[in-house]
C-alpha atoms as a PDB file:
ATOM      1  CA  UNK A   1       0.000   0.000   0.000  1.00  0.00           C
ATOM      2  CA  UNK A   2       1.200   3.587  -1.266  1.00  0.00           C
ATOM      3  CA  UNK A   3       1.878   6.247   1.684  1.00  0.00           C
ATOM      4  CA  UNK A   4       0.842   9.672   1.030  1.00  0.00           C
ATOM      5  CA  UNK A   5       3.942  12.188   2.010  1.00  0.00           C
ATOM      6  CA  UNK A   6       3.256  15.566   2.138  1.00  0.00           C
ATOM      7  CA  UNK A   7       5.658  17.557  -0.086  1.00  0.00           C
ATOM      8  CA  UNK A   8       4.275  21.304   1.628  1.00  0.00           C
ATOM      9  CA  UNK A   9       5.622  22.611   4.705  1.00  0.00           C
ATOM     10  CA  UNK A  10       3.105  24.137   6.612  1.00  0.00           C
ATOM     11  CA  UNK A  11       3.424  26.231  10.150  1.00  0.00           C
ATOM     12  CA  UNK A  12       1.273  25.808  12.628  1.00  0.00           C
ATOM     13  CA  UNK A  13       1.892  29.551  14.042  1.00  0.00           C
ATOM     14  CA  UNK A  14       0.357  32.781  13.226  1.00  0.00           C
ATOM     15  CA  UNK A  15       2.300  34.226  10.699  1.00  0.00           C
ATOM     16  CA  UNK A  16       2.661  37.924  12.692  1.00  0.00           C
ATOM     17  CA  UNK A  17       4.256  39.546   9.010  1.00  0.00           C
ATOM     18  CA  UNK A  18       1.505  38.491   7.159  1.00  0.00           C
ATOM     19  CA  UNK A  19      -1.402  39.367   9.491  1.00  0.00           C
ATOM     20  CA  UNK A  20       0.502  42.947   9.677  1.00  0.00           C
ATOM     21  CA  UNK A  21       0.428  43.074   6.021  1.00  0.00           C
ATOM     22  CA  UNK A  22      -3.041  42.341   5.716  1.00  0.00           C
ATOM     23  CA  UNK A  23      -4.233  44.757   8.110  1.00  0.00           C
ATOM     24  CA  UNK A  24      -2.458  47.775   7.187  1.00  0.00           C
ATOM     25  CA  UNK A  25      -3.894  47.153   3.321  1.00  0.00           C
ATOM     26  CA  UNK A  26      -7.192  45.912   3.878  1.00  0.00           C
ATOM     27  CA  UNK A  27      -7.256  49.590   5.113  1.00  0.00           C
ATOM     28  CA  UNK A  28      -7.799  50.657   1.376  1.00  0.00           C
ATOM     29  CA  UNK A  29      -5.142  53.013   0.592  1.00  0.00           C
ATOM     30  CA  UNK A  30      -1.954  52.570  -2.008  1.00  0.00           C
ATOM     31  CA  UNK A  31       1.237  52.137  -0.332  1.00  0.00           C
ATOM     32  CA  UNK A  32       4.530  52.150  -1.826  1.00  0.00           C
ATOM     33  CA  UNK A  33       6.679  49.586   0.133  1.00  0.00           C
ATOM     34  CA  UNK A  34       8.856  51.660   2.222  1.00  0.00           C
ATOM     35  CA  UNK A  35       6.081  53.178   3.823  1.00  0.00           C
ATOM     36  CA  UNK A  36       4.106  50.326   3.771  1.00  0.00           C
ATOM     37  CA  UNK A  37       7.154  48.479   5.212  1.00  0.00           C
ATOM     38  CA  UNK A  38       7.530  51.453   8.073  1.00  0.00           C
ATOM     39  CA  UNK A  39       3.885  50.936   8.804  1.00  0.00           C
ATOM     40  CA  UNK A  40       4.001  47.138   9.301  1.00  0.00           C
ATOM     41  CA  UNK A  41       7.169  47.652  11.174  1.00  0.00           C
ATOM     42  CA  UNK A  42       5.615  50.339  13.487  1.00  0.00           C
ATOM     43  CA  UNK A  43       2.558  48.057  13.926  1.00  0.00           C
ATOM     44  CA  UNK A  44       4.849  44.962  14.931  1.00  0.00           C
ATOM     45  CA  UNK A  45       6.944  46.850  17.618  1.00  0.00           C
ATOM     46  CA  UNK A  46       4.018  47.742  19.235  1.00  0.00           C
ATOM     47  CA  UNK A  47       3.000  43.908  19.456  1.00  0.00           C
ATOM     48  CA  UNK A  48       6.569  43.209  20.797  1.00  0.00           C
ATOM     49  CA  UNK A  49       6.931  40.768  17.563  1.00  0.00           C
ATOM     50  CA  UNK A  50       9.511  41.981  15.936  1.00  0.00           C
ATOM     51  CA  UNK A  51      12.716  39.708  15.745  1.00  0.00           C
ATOM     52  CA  UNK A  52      15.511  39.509  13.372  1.00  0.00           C
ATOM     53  CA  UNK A  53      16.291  42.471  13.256  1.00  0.00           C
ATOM     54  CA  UNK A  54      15.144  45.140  10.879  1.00  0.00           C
ATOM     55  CA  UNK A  55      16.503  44.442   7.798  1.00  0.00           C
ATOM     56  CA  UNK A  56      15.536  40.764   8.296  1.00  0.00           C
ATOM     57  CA  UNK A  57      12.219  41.778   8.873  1.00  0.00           C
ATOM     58  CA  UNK A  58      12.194  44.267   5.436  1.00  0.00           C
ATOM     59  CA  UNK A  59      13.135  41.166   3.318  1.00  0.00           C
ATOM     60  CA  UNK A  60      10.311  38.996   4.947  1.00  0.00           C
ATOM     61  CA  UNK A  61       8.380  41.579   4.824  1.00  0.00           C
ATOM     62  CA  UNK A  62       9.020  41.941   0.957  1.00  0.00           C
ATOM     63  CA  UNK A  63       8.542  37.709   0.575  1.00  0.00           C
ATOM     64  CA  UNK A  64       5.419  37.649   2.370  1.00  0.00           C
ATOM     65  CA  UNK A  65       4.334  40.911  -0.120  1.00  0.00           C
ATOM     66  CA  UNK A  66       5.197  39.154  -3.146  1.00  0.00           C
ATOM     67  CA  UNK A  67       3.543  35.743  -1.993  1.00  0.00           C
ATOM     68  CA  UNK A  68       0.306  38.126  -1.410  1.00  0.00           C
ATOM     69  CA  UNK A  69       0.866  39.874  -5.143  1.00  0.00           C
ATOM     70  CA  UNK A  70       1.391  36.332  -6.611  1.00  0.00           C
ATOM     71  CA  UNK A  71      -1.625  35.154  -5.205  1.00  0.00           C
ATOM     72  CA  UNK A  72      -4.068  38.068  -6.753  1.00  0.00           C
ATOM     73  CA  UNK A  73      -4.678  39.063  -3.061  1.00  0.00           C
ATOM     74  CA  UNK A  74      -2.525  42.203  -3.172  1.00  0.00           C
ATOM     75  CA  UNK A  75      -2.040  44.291  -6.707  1.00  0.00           C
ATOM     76  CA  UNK A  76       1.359  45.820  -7.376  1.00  0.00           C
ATOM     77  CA  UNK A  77       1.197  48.726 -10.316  1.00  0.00           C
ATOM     78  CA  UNK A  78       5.079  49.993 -10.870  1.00  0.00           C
ATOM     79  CA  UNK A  79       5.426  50.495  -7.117  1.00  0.00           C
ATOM     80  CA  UNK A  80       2.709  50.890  -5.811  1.00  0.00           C
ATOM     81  CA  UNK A  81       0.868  48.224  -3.682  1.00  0.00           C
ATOM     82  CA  UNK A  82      -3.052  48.176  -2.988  1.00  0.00           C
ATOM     83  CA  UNK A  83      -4.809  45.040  -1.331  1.00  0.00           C
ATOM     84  CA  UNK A  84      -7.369  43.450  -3.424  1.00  0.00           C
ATOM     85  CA  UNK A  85     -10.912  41.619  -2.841  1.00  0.00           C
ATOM     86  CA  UNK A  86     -10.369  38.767  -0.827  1.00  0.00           C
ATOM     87  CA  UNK A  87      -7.041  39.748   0.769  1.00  0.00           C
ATOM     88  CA  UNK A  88      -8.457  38.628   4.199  1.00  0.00           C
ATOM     89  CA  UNK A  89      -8.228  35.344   3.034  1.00  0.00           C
ATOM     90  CA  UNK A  90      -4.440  35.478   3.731  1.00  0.00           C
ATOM     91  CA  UNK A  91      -4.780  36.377   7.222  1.00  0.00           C
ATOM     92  CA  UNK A  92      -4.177  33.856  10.617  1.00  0.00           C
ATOM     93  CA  UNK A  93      -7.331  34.116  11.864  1.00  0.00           C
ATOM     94  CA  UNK A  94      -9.124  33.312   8.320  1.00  0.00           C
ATOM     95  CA  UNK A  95      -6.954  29.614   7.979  1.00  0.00           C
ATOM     96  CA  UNK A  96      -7.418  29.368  11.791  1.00  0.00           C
ATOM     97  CA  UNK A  97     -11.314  29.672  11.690  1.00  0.00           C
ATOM     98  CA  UNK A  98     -11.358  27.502   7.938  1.00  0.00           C
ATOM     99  CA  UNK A  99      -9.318  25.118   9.884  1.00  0.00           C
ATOM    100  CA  UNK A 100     -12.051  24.723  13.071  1.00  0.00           C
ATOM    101  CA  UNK A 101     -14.861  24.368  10.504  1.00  0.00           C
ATOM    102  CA  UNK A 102     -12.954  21.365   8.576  1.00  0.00           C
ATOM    103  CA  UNK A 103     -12.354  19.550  12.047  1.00  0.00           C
ATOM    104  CA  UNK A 104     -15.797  20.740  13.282  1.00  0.00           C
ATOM    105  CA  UNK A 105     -17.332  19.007   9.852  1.00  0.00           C
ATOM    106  CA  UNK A 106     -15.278  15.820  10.091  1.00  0.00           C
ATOM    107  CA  UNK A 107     -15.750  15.640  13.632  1.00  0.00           C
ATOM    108  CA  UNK A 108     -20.094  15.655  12.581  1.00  0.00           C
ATOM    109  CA  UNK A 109     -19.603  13.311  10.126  1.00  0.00           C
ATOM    110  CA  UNK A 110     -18.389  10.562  12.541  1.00  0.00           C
END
């Protein structure tokens, strides 16, 4: 009998850059990255979770950005970045709460 492997890492912890990313754009204003960057940055020190280091967190940052734009959640136009319908969808709480409801609905079909 075959064994499935998973070939997809996937964390089990909030992703803190992310979420930050999301909320500052789901705010509905353009951003070009620096100040987008300075905003998520801002947002994170008050939360206590920045670590790394700040140019650390700037390429992160950047990754996580991209990852959004390559996902049609987040629109980049030169350099300009705006978020994009649906952009919650990339956010901790949304694969949290999708995650309960899959468990919730195997759990109900025992």
């Amino acid at each position: 009998m075959a064994t499935v492997r998973k070939t997809r890492f996937s964390r089990r912890v909030p992703d803190h850059v992310t979420d930050e990313l999301v909320n500052v754009l789901l705010g509905g204003k353009s951003y070009e990255f620096n100040a987008l960057f300075l905003q998520v940055y801002e947002n994170l020190k008050l939360k206590n979770a920045v670590s790394g280091g700040e140019e650390m967190l700037r390429l992160r940052s950047y990754e996580k950005l991209q990852n959004l734009v390559g996902r049609g959640l987040a629109e980049k136009k030169l350099k300009i970045y705006r978020g994009l319908k649906g952009l919650e969808q990339a956010s901790s709480a949304f694969t949290l709460a999708r995650a309960d409801a899959a468990a919730a609905a195997a759990a109900a079909a025992r």
